[in-house]
C-alpha atoms as a PDB file:
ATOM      1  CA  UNK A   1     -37.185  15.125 -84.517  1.00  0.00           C
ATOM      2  CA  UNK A   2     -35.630  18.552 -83.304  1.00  0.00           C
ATOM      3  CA  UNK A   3     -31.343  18.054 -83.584  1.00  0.00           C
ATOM      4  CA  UNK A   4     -30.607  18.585 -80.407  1.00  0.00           C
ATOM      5  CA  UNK A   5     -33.500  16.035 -79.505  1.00  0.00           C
ATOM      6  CA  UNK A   6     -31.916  14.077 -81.483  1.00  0.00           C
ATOM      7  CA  UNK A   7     -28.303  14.557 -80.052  1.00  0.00           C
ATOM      8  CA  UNK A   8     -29.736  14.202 -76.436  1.00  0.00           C
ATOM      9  CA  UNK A   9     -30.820  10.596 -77.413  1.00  0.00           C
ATOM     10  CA  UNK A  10     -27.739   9.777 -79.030  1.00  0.00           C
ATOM     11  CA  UNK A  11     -25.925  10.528 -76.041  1.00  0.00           C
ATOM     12  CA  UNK A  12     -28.122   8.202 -73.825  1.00  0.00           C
ATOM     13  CA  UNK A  13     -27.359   5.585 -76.488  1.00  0.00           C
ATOM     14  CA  UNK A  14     -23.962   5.956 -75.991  1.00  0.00           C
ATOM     15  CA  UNK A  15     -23.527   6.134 -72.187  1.00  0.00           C
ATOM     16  CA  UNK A  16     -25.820   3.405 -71.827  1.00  0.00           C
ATOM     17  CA  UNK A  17     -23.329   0.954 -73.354  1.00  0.00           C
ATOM     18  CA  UNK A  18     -26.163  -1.054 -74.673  1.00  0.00           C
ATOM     19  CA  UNK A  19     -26.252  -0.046 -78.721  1.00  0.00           C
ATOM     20  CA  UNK A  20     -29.606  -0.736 -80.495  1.00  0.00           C
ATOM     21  CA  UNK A  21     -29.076  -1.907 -84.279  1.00  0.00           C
ATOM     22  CA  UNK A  22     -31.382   0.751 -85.071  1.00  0.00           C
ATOM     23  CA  UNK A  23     -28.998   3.674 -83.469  1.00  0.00           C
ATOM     24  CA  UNK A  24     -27.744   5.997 -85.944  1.00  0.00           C
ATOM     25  CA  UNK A  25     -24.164   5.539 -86.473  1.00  0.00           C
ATOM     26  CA  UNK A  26     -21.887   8.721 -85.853  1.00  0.00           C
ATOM     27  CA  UNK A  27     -18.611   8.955 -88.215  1.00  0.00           C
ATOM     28  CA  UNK A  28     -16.008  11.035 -87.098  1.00  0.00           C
ATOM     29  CA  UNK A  29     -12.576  11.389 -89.634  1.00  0.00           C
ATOM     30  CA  UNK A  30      -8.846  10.419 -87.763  1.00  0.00           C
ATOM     31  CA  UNK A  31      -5.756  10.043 -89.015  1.00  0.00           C
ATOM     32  CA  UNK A  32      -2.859   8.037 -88.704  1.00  0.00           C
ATOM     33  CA  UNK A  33       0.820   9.307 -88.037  1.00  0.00           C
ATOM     34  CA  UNK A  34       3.604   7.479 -89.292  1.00  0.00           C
ATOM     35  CA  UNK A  35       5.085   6.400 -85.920  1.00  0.00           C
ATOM     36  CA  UNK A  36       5.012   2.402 -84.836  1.00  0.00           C
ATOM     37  CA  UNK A  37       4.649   3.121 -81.419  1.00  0.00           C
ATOM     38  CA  UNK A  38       0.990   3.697 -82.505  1.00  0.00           C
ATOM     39  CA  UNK A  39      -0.130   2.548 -85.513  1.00  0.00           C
ATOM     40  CA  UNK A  40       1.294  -0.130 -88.065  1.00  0.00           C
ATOM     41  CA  UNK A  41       0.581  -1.216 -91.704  1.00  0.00           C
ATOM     42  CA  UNK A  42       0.694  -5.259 -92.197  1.00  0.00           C
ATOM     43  CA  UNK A  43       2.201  -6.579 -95.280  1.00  0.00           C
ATOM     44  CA  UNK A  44      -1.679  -7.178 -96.348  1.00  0.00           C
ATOM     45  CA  UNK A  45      -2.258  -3.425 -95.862  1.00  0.00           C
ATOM     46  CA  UNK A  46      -4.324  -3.640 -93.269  1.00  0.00           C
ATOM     47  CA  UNK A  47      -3.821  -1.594 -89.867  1.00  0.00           C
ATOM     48  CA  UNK A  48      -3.260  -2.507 -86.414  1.00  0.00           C
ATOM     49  CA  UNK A  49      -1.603  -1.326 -83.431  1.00  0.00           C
ATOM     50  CA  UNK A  50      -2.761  -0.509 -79.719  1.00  0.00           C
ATOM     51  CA  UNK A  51      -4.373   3.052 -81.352  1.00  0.00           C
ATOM     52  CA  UNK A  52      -6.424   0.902 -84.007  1.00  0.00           C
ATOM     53  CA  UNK A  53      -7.228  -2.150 -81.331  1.00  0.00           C
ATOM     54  CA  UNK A  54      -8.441   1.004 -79.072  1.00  0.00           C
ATOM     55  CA  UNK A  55     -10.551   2.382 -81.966  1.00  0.00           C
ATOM     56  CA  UNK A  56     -11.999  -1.315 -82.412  1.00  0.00           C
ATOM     57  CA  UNK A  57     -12.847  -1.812 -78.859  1.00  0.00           C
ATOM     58  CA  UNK A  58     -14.774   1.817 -78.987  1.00  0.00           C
ATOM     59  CA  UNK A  59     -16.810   0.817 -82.387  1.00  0.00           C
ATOM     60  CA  UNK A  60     -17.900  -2.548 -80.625  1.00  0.00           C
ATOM     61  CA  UNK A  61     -19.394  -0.793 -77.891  1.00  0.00           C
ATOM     62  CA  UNK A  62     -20.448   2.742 -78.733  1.00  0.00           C
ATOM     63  CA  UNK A  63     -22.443   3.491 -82.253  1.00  0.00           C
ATOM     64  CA  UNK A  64     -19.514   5.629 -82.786  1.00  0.00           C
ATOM     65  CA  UNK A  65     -17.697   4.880 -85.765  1.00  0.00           C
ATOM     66  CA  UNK A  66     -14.085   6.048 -87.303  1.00  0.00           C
ATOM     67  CA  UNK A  67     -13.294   6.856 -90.873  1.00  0.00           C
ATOM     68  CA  UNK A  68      -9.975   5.780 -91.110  1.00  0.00           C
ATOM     69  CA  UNK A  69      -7.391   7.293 -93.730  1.00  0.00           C
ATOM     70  CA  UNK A  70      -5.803   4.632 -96.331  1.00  0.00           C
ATOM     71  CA  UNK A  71      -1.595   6.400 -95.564  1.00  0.00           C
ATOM     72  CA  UNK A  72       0.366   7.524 -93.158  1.00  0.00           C
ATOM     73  CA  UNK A  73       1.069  11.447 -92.528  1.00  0.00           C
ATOM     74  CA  UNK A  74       3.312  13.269 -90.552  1.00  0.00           C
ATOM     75  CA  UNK A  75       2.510  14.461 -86.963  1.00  0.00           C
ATOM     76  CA  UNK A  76       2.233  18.621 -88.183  1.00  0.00           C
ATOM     77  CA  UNK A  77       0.168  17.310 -90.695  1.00  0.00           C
ATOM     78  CA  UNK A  78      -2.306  15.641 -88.530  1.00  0.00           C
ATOM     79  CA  UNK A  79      -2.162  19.034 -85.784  1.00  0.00           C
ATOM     80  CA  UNK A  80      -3.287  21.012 -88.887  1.00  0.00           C
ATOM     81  CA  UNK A  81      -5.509  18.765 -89.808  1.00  0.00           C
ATOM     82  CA  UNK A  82      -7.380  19.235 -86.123  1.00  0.00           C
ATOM     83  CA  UNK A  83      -6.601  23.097 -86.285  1.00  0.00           C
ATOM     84  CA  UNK A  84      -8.580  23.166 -89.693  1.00  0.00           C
ATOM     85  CA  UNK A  85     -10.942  20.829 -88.714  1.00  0.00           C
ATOM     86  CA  UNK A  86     -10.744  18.057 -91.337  1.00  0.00           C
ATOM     87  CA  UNK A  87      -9.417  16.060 -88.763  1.00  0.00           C
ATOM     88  CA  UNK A  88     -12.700  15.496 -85.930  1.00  0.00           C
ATOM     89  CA  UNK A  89     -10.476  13.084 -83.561  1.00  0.00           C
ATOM     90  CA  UNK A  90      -7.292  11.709 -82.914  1.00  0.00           C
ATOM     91  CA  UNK A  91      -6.087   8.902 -80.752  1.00  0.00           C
ATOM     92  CA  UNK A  92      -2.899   9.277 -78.827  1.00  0.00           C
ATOM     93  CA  UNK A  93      -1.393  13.042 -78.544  1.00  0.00           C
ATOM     94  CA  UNK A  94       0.517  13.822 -76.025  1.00  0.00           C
ATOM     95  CA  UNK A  95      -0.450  17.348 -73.988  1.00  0.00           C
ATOM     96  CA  UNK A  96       1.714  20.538 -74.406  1.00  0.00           C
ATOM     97  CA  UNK A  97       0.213  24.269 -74.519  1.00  0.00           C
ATOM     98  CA  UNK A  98       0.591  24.373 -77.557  1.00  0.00           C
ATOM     99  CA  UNK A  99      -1.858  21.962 -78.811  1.00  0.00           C
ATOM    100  CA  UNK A 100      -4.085  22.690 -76.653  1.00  0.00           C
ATOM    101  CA  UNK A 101      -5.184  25.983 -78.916  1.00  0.00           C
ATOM    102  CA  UNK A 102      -6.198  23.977 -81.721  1.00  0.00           C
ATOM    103  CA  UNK A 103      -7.684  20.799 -79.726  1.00  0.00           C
ATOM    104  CA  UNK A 104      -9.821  19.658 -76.887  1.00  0.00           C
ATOM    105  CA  UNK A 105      -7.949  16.945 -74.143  1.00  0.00           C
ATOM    106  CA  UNK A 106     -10.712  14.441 -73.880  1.00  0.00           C
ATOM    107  CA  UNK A 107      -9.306  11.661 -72.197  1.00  0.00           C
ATOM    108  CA  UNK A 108      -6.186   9.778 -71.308  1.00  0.00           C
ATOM    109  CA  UNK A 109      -5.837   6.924 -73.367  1.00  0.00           C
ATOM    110  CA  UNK A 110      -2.448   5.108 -71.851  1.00  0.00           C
ATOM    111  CA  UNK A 111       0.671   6.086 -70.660  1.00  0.00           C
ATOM    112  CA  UNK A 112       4.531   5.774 -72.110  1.00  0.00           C
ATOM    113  CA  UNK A 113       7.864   5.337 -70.655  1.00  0.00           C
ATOM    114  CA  UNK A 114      11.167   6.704 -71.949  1.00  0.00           C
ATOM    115  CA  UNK A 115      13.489   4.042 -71.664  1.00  0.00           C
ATOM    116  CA  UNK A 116      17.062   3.374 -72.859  1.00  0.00           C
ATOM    117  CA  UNK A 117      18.164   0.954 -75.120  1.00  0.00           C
ATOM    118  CA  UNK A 118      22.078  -0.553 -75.519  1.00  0.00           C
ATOM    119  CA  UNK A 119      23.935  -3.069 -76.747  1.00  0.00           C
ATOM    120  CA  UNK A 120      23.079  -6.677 -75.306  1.00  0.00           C
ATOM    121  CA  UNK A 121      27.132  -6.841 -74.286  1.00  0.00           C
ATOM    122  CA  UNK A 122      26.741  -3.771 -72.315  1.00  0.00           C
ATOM    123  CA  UNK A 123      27.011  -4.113 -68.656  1.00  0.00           C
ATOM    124  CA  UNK A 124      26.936  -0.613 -67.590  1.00  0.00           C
ATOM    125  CA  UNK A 125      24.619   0.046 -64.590  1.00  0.00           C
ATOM    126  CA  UNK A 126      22.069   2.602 -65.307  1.00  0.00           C
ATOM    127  CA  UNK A 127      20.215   3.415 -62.149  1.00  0.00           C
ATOM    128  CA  UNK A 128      19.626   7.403 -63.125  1.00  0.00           C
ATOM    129  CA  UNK A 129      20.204  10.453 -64.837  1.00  0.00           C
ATOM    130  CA  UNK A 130      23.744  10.887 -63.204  1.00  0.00           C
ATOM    131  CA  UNK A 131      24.694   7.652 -64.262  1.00  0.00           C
ATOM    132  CA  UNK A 132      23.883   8.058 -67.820  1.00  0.00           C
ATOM    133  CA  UNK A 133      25.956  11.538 -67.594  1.00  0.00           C
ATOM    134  CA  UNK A 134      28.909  10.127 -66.367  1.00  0.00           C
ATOM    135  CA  UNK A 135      28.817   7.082 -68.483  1.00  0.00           C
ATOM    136  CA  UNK A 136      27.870   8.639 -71.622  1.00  0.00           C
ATOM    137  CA  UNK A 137      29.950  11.044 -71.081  1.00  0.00           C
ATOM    138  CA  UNK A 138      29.777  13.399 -74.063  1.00  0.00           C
ATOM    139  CA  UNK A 139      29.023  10.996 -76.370  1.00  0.00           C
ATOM    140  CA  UNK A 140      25.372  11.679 -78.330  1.00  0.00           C
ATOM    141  CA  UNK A 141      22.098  10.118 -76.872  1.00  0.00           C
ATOM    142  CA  UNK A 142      20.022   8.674 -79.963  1.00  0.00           C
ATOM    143  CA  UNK A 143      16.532   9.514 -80.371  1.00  0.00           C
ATOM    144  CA  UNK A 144      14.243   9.913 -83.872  1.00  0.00           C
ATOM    145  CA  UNK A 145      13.782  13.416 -85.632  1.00  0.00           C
ATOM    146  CA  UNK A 146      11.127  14.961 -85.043  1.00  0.00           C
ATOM    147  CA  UNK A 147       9.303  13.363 -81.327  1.00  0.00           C
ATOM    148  CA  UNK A 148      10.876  16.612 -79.290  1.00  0.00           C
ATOM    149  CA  UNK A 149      13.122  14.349 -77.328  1.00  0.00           C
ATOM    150  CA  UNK A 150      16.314  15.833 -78.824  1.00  0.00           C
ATOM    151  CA  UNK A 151      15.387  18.846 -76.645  1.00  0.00           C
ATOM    152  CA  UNK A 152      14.694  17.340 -73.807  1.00  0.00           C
ATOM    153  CA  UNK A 153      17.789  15.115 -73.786  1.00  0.00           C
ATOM    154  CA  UNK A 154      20.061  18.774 -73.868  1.00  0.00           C
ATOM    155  CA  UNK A 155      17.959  20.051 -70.941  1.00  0.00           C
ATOM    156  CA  UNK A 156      19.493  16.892 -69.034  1.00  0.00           C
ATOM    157  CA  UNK A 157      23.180  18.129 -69.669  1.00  0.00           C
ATOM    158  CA  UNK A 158      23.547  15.354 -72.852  1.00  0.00           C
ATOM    159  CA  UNK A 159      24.347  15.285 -76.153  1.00  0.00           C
ATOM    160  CA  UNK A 160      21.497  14.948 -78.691  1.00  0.00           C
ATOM    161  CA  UNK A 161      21.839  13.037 -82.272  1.00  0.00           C
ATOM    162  CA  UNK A 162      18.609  13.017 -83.836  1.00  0.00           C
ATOM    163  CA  UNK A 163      19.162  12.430 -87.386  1.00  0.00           C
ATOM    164  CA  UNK A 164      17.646   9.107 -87.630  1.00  0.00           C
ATOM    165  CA  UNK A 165      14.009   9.316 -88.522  1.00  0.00           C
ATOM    166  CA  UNK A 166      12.957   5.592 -87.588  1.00  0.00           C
ATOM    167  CA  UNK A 167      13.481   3.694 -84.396  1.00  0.00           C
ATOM    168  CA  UNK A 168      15.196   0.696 -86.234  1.00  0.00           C
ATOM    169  CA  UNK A 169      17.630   3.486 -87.885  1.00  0.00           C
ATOM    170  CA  UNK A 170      18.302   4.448 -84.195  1.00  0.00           C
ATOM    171  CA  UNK A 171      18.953   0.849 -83.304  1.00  0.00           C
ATOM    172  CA  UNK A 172      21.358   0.077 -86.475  1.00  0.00           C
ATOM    173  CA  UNK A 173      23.166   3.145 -85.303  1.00  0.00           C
ATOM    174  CA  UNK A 174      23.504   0.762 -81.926  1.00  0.00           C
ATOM    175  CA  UNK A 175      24.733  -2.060 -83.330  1.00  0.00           C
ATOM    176  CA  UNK A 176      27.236  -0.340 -86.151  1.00  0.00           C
ATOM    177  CA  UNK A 177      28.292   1.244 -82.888  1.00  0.00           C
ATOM    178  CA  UNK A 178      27.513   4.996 -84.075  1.00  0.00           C
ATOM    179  CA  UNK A 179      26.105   5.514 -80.526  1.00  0.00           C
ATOM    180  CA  UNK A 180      26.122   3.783 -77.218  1.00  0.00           C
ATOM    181  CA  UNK A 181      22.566   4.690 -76.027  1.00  0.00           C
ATOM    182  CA  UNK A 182      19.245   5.255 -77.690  1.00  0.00           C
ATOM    183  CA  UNK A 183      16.261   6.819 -75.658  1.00  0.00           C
ATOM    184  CA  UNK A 184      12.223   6.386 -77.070  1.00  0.00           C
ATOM    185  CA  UNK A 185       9.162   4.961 -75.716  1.00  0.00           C
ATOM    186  CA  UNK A 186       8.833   1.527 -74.339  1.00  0.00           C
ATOM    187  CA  UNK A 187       5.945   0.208 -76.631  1.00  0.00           C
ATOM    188  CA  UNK A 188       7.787   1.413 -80.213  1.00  0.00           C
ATOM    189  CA  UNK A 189      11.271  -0.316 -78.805  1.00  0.00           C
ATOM    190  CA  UNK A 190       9.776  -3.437 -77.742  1.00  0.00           C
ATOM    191  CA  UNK A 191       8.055  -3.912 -81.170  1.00  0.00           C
ATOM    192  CA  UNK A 192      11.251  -2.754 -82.902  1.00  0.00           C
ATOM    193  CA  UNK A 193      13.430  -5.226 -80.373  1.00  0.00           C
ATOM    194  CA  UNK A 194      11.286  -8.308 -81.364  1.00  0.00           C
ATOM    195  CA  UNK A 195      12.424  -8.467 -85.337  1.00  0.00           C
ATOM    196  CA  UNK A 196      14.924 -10.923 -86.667  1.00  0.00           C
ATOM    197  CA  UNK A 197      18.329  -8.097 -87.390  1.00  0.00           C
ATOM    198  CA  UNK A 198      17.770  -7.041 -83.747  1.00  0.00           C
ATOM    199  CA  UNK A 199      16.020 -10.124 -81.853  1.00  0.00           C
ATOM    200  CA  UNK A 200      18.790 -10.870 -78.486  1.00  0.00           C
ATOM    201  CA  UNK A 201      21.457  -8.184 -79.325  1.00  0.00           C
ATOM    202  CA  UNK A 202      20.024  -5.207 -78.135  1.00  0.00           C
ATOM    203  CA  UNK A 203      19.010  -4.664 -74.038  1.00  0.00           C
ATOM    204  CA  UNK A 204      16.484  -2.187 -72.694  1.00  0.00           C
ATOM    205  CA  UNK A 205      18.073  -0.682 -69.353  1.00  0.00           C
ATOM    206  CA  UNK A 206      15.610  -0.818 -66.071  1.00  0.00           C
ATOM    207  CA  UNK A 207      15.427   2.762 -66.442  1.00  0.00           C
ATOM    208  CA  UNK A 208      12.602   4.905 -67.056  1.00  0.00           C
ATOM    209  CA  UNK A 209      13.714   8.638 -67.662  1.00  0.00           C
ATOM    210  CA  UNK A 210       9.952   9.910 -68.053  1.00  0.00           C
ATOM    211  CA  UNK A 211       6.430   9.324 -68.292  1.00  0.00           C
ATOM    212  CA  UNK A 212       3.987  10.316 -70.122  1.00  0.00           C
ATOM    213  CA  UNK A 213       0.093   9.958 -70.531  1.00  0.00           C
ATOM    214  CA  UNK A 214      -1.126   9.824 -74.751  1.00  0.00           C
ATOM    215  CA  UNK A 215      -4.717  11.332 -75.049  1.00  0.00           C
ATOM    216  CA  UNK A 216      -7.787  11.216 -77.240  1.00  0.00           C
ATOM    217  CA  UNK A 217      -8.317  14.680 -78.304  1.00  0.00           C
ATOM    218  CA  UNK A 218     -10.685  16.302 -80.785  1.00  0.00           C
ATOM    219  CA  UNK A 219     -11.053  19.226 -82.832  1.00  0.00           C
ATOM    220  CA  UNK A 220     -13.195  22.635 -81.670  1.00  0.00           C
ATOM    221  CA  UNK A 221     -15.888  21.606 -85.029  1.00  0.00           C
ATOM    222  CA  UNK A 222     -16.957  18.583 -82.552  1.00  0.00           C
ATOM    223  CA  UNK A 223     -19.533  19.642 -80.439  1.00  0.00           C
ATOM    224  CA  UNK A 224     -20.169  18.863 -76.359  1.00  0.00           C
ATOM    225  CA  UNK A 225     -22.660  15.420 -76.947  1.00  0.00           C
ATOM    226  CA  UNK A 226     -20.115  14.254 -79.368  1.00  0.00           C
ATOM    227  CA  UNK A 227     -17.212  15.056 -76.876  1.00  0.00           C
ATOM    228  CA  UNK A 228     -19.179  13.697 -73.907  1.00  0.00           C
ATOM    229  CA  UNK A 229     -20.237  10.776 -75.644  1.00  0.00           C
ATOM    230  CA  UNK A 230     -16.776   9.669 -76.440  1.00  0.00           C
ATOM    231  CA  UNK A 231     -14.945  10.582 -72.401  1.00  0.00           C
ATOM    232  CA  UNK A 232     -18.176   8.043 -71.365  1.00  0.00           C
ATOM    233  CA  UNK A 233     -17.516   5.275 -73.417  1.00  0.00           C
ATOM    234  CA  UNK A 234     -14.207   5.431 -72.411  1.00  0.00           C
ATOM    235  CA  UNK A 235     -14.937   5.815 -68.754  1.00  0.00           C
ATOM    236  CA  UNK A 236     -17.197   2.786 -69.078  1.00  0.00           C
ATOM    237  CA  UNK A 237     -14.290   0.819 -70.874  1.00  0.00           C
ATOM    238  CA  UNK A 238     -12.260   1.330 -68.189  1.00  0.00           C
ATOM    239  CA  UNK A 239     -14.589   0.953 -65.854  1.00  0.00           C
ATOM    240  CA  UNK A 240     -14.662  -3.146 -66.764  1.00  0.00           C
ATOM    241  CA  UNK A 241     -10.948  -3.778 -67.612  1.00  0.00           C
ATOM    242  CA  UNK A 242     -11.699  -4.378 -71.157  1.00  0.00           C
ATOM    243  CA  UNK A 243      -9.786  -0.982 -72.009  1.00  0.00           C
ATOM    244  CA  UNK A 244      -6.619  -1.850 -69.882  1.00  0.00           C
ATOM    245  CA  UNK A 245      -6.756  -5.442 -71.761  1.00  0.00           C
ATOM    246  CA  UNK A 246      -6.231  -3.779 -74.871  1.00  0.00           C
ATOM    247  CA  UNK A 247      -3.377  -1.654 -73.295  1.00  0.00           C
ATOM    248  CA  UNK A 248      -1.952  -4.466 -71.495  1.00  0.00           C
ATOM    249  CA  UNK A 249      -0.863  -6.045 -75.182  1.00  0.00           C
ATOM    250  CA  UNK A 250       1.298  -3.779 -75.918  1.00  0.00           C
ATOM    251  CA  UNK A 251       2.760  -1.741 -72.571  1.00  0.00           C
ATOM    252  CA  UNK A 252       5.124  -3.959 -70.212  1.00  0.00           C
END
């Protein structure tokens, strides 16, 4: 059979959402960035996380299939991985111009909102940006290295301190009271908010400063039926609620 007769039936496999157990199984290589808020290790070694579960719901449904690394790496080291192609696809990147040179935006996997975290004995009212000026005054706004929020955080008038590299760092900083406020996305505070040395002394405010969607994106060595076939199991996912059950788990 020709390859792209080949491909062409491949691709009606996977739109069709019904998976033969004849159908050829299609790997693609992904990575995993050391960030909770995505992925976690168990204390068996195993993975999990919403970007795993999401993975797992696509394999059940698709005869797609994802070779899955065995550590963590850094975020650059995953964007050079897709720039040299050793990565094929990655779940849950977030969209700047940047990226977009050395990936394709395939699909928006879920969304995440910036919220701010204090000390449970706080009582402040946070209702907006001008509130969290004038209270924080100019004291620092916590946030971890590297995510681009220290930026973002000057280009609202405040004082960035983003030396801590983890989100429970961030939140030790809270309670040592080495910062008042600490800004990150909801899903990675929620997990962090649930273990025993922070469990009922730490509040999230009802404020969400931003929000933004996470995508599927893979490298330019994927071709179109590969690309296609992926945005269609997806659409048919969502399509039947079984994607936004998966979401659902971990986004409030």
């Amino acid at each position: 059979m020709g390859r792209s007769l080949r491909w062409v039936l491949l691709l009606g496999v996977l739109v069709s959402g019904t998976v033969p157990a004849s159908a050829e199984l299609l790997w693609l290589r992904t990575a995993f960035q050391d960030t909770a808020s995505k992925v976690v290790r168990h204390a068996d070694g195993t993975f999990g996380g919403i970007c795993v579960d999401l993975m797992n719901l696509i394999e059940k449904n698709s005869n797609f299939r994802f070779l899955r690394p065995t550590q963590f790496v850094s975020l650059k080291r995953i964007e050079l991985g897709l720039s040299s192609q050793s990565v094929d696809v990655y779940f849950a990147l977030l969209r700047n111009p940047e990226r977009a040179q050395i990936c394709r935006y395939l699909e928006p996997l879920y969304s995440v909102h910036y919220v701010i975290v204090g000390r449970a004995d706080d009582q402040v009212t946070l209702r907006g940006v001008d509130d969290l000026k004038r209270v924080a005054g100019k004291g620092p706004l916590l946030t971890v290295f590297g995510s681009q929020l220290g930026t973002y955080i000057q280009s609202l008038g405040l004082v960035a301190d983003d030396g801590a590299v983890t989100v429970e760092q961030n939140l030790g900083k809270l309670l040592s009271r080495r910062g008042r406020f600490f800004l990150y996305q909801d899903i990675a505070v929620h997990q962090a908010l649930a273990q025993p040395p922070f469990a009922g002394k730490l509040r999230v405010f009802p404020l969400v400063l931003r929000t933004e969607e996470l995508w599927l994106v893979s490298s330019f060595g994927v071709g179109a039926a590969v690309n296609d076939g992926l945005k269609a199991v997806v659409h048919r996912l969502k399509a039947s609620g079984e994607w936004k059950s998966v979401v659902d788990r971990y986004v409030d």
